[in-house]
PDB file of N, CA and C in Angstrom:
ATOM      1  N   UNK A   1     -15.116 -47.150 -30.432  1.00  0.00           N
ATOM      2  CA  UNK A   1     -13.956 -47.828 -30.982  1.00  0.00           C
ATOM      3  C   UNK A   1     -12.870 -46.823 -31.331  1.00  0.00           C
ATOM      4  N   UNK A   2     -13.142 -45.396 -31.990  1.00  0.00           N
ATOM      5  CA  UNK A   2     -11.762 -45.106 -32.237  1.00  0.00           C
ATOM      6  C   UNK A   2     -11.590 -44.234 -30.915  1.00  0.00           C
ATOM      7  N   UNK A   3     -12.330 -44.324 -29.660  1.00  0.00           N
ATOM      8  CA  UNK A   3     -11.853 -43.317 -28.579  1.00  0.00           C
ATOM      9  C   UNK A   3     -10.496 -44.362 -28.132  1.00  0.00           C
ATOM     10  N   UNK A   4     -10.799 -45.865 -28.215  1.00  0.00           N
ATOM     11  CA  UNK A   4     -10.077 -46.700 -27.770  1.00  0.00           C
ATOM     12  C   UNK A   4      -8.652 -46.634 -28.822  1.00  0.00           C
ATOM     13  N   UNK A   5      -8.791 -46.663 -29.759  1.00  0.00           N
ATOM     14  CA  UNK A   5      -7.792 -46.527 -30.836  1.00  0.00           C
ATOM     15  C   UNK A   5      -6.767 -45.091 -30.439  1.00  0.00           C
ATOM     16  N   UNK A   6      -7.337 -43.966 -29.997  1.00  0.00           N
ATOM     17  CA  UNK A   6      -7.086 -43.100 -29.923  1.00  0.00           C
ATOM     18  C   UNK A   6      -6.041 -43.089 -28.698  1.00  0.00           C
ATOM     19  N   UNK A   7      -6.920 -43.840 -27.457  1.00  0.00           N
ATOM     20  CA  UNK A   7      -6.272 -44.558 -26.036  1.00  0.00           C
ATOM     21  C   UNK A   7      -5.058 -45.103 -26.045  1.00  0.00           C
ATOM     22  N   UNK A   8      -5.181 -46.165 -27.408  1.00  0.00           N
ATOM     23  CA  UNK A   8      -3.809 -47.045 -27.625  1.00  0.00           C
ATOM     24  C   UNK A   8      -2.716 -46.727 -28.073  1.00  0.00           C
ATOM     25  N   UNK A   9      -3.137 -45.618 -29.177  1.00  0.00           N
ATOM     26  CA  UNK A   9      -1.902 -44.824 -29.616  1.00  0.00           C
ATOM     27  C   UNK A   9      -1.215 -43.846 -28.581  1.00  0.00           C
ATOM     28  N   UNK A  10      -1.503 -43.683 -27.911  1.00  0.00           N
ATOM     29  CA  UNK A  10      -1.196 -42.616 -26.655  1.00  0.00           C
ATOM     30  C   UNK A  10      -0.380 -43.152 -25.743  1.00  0.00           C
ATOM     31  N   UNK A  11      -1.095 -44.866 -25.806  1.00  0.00           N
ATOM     32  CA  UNK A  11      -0.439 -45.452 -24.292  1.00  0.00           C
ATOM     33  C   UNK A  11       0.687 -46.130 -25.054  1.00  0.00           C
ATOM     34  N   UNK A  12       0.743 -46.793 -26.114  1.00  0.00           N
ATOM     35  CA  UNK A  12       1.630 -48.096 -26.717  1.00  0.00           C
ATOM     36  C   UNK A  12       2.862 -47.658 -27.524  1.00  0.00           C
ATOM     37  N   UNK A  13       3.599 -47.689 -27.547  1.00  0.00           N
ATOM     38  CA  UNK A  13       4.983 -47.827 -28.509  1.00  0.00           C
ATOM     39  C   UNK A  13       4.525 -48.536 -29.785  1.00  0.00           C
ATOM     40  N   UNK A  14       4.647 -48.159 -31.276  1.00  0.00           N
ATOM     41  CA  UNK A  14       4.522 -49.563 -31.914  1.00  0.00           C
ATOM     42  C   UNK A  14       3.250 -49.857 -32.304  1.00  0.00           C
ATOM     43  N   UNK A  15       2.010 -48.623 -31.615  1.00  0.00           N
ATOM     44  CA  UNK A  15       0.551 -48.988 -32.065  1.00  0.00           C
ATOM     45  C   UNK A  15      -0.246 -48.986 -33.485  1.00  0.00           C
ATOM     46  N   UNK A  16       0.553 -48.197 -33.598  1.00  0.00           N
ATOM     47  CA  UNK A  16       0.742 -47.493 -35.180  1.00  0.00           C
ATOM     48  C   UNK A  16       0.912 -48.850 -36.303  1.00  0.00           C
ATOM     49  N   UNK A  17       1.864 -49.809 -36.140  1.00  0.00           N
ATOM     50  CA  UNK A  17       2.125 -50.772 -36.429  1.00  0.00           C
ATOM     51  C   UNK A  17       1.110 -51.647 -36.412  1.00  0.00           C
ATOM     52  N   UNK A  18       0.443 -51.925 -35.407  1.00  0.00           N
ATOM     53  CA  UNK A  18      -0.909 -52.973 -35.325  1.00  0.00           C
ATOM     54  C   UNK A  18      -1.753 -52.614 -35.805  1.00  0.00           C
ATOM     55  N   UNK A  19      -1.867 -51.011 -35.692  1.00  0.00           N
ATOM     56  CA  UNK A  19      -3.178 -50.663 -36.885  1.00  0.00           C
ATOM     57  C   UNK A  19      -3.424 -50.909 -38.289  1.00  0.00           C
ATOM     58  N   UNK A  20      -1.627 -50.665 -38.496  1.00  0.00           N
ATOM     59  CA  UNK A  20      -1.453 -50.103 -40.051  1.00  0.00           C
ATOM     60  C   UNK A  20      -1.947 -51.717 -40.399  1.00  0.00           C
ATOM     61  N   UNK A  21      -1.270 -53.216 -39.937  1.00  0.00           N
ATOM     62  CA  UNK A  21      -1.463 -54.398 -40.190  1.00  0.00           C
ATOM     63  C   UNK A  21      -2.866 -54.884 -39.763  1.00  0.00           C
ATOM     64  N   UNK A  22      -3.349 -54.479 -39.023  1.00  0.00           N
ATOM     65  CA  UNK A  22      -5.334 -54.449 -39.229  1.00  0.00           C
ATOM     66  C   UNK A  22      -5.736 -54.388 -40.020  1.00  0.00           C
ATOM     67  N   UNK A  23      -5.440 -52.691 -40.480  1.00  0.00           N
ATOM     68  CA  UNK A  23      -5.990 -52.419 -41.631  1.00  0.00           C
ATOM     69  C   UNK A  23      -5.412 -53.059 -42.676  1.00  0.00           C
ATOM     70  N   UNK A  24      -4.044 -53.254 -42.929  1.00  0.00           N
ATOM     71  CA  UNK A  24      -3.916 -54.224 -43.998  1.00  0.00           C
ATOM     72  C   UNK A  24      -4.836 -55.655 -44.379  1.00  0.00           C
ATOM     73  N   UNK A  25      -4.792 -56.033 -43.213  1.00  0.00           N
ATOM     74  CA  UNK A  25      -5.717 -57.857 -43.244  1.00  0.00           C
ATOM     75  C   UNK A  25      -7.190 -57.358 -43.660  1.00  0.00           C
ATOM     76  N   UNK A  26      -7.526 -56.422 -43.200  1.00  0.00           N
ATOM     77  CA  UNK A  26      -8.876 -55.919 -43.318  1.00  0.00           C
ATOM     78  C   UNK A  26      -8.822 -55.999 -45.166  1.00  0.00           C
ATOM     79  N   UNK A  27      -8.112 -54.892 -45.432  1.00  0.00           N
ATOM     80  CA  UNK A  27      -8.003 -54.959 -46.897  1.00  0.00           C
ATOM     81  C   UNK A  27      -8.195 -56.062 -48.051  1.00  0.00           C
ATOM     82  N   UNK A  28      -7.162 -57.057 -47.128  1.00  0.00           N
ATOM     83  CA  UNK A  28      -6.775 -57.874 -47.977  1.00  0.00           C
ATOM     84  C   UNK A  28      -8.113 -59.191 -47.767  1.00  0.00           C
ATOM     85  N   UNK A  29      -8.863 -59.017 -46.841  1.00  0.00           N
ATOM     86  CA  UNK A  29      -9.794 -59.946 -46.703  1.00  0.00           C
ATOM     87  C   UNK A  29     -10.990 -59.183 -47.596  1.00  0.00           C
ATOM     88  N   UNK A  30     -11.598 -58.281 -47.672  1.00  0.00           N
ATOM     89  CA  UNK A  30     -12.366 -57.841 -48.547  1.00  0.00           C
ATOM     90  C   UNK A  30     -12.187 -57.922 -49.673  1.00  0.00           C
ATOM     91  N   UNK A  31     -10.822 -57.948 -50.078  1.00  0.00           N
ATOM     92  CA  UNK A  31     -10.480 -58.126 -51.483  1.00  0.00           C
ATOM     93  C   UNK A  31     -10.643 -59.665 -52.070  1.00  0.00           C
ATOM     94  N   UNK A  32     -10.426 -60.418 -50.896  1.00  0.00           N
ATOM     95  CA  UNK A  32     -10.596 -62.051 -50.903  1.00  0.00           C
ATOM     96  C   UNK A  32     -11.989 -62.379 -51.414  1.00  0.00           C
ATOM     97  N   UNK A  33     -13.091 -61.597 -50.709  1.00  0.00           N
ATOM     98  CA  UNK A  33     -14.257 -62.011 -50.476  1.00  0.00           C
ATOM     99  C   UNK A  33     -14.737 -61.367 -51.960  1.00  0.00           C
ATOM    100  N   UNK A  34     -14.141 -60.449 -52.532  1.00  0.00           N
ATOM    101  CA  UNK A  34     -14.811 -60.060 -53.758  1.00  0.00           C
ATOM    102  C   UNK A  34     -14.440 -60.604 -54.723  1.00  0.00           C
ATOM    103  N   UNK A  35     -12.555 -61.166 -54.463  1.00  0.00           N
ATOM    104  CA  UNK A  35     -12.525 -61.951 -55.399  1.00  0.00           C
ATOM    105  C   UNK A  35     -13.510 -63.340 -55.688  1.00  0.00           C
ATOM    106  N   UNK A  36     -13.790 -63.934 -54.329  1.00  0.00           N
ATOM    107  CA  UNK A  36     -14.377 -65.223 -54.293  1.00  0.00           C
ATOM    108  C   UNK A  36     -15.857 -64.795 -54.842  1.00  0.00           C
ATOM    109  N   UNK A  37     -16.441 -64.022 -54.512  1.00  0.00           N
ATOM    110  CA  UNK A  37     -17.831 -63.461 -55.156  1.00  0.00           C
ATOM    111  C   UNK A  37     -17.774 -63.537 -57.016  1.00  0.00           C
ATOM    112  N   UNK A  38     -16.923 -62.627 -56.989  1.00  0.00           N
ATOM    113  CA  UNK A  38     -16.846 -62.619 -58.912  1.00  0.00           C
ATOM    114  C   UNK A  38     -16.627 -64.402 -59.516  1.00  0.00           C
ATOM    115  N   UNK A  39     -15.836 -65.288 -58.746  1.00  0.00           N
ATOM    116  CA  UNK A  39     -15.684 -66.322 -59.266  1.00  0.00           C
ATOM    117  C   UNK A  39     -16.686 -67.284 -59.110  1.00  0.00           C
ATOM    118  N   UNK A  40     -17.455 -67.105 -58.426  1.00  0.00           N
ATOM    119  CA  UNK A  40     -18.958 -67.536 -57.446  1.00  0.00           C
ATOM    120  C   UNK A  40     -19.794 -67.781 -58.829  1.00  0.00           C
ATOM    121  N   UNK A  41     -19.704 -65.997 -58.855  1.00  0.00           N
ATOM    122  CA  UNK A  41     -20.389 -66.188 -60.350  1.00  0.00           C
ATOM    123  C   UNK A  41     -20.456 -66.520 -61.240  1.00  0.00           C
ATOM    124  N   UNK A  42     -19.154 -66.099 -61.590  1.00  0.00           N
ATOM    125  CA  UNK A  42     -18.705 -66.653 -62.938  1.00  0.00           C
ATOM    126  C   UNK A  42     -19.093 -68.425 -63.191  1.00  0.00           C
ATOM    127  N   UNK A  43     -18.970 -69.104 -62.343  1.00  0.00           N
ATOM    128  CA  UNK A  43     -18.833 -70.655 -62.069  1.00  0.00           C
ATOM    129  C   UNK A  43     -20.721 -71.201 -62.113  1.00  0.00           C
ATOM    130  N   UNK A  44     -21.105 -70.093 -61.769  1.00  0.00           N
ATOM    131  CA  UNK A  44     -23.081 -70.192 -61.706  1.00  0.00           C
ATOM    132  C   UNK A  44     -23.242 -70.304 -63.062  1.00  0.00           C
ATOM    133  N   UNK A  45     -22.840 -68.838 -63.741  1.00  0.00           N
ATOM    134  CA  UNK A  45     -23.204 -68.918 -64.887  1.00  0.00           C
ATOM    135  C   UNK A  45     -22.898 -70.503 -66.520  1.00  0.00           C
ATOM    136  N   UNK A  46     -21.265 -70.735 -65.729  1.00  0.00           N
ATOM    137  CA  UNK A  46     -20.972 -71.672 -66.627  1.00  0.00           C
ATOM    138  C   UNK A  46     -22.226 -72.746 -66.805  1.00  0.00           C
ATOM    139  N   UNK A  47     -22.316 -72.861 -64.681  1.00  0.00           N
ATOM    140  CA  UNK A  47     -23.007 -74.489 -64.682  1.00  0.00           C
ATOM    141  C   UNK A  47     -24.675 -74.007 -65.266  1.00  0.00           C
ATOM    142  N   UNK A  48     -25.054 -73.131 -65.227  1.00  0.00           N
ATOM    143  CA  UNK A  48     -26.834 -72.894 -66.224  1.00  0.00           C
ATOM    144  C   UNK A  48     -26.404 -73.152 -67.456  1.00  0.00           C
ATOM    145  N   UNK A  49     -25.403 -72.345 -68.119  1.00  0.00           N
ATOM    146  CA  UNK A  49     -25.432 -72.703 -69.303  1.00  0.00           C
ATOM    147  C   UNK A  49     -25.160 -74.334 -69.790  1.00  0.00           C
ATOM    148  N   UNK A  50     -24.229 -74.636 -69.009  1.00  0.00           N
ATOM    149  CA  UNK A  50     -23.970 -76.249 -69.662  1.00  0.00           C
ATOM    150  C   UNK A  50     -25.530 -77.198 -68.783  1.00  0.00           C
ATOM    151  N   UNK A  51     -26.093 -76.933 -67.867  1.00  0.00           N
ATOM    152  CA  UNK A  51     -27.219 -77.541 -67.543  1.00  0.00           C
ATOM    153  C   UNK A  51     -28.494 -77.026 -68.395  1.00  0.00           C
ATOM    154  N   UNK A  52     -28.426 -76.312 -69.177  1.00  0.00           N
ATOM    155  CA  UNK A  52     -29.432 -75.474 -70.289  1.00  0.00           C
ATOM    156  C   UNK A  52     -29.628 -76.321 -71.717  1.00  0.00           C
ATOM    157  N   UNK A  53     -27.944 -76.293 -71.951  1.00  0.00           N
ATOM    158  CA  UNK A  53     -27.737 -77.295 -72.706  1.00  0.00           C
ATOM    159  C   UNK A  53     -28.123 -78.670 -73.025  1.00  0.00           C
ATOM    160  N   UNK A  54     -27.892 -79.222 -71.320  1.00  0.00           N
ATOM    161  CA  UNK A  54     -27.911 -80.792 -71.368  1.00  0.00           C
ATOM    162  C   UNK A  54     -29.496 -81.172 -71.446  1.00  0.00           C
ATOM    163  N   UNK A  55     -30.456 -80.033 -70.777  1.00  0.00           N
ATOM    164  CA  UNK A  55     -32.134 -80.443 -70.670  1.00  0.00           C
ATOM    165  C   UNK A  55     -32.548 -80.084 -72.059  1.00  0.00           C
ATOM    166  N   UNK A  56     -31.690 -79.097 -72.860  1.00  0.00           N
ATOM    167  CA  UNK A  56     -32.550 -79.175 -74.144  1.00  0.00           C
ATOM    168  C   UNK A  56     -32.089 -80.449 -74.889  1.00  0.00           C
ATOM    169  N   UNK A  57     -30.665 -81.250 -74.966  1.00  0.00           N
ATOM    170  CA  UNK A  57     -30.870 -82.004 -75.582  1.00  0.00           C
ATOM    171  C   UNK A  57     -31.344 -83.246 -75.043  1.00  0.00           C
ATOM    172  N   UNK A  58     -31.885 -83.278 -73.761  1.00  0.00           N
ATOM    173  CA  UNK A  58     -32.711 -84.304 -73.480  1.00  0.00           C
ATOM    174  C   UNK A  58     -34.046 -84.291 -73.893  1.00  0.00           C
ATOM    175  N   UNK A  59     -34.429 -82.909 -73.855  1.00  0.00           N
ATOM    176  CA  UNK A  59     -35.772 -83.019 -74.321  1.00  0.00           C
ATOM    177  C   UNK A  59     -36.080 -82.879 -75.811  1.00  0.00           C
ATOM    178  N   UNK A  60     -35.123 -82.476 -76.783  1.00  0.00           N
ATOM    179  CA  UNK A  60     -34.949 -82.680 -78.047  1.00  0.00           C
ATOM    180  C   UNK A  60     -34.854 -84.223 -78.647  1.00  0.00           C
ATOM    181  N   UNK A  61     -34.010 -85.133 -77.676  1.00  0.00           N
ATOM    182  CA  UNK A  61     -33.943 -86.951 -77.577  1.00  0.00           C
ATOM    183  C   UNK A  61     -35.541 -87.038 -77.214  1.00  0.00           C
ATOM    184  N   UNK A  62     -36.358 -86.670 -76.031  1.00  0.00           N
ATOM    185  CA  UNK A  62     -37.511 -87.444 -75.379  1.00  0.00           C
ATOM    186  C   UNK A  62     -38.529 -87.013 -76.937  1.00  0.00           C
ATOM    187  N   UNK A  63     -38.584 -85.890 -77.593  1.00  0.00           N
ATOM    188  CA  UNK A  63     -39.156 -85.630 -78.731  1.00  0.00           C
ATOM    189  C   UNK A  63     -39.404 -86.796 -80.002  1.00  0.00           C
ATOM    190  N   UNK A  64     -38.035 -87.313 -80.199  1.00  0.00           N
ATOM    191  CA  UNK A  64     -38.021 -88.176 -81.424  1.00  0.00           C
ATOM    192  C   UNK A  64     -38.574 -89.018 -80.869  1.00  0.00           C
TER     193      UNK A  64
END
């Protein structure tokens, strides 16, 4: 891959440009995916805790 990269810059006007915006999208998609990961979580944790909640006070009700 970068012999080809290496190829393109040699042959193309402007290649420089498609890389630099590769690598930008590249960036900006990893950054996507970590954002969506951290919120992944965050959203797990809410729903245990409020489902933690709701079975103890069901089983605190099935008690009486």
């Amino acid at each position: 891959m970068l012999e080809f990269l290496k190829r393109r810059l040699k042959s193309e006007k402007g290649a420089m440009d498609k890389i630099i915006v590769t690598l930008l999208l590249v960036i900006v998609g990893v950054g996507a995916v970590v954002g969506l990961q951290s919120w992944v979580s965050g959203q797990k944790e809410s729903l245990q805790n409020s489902a933690s909640s709701v079975i103890s006070d069901v089983t605190n009700d099935a008690k009486k």
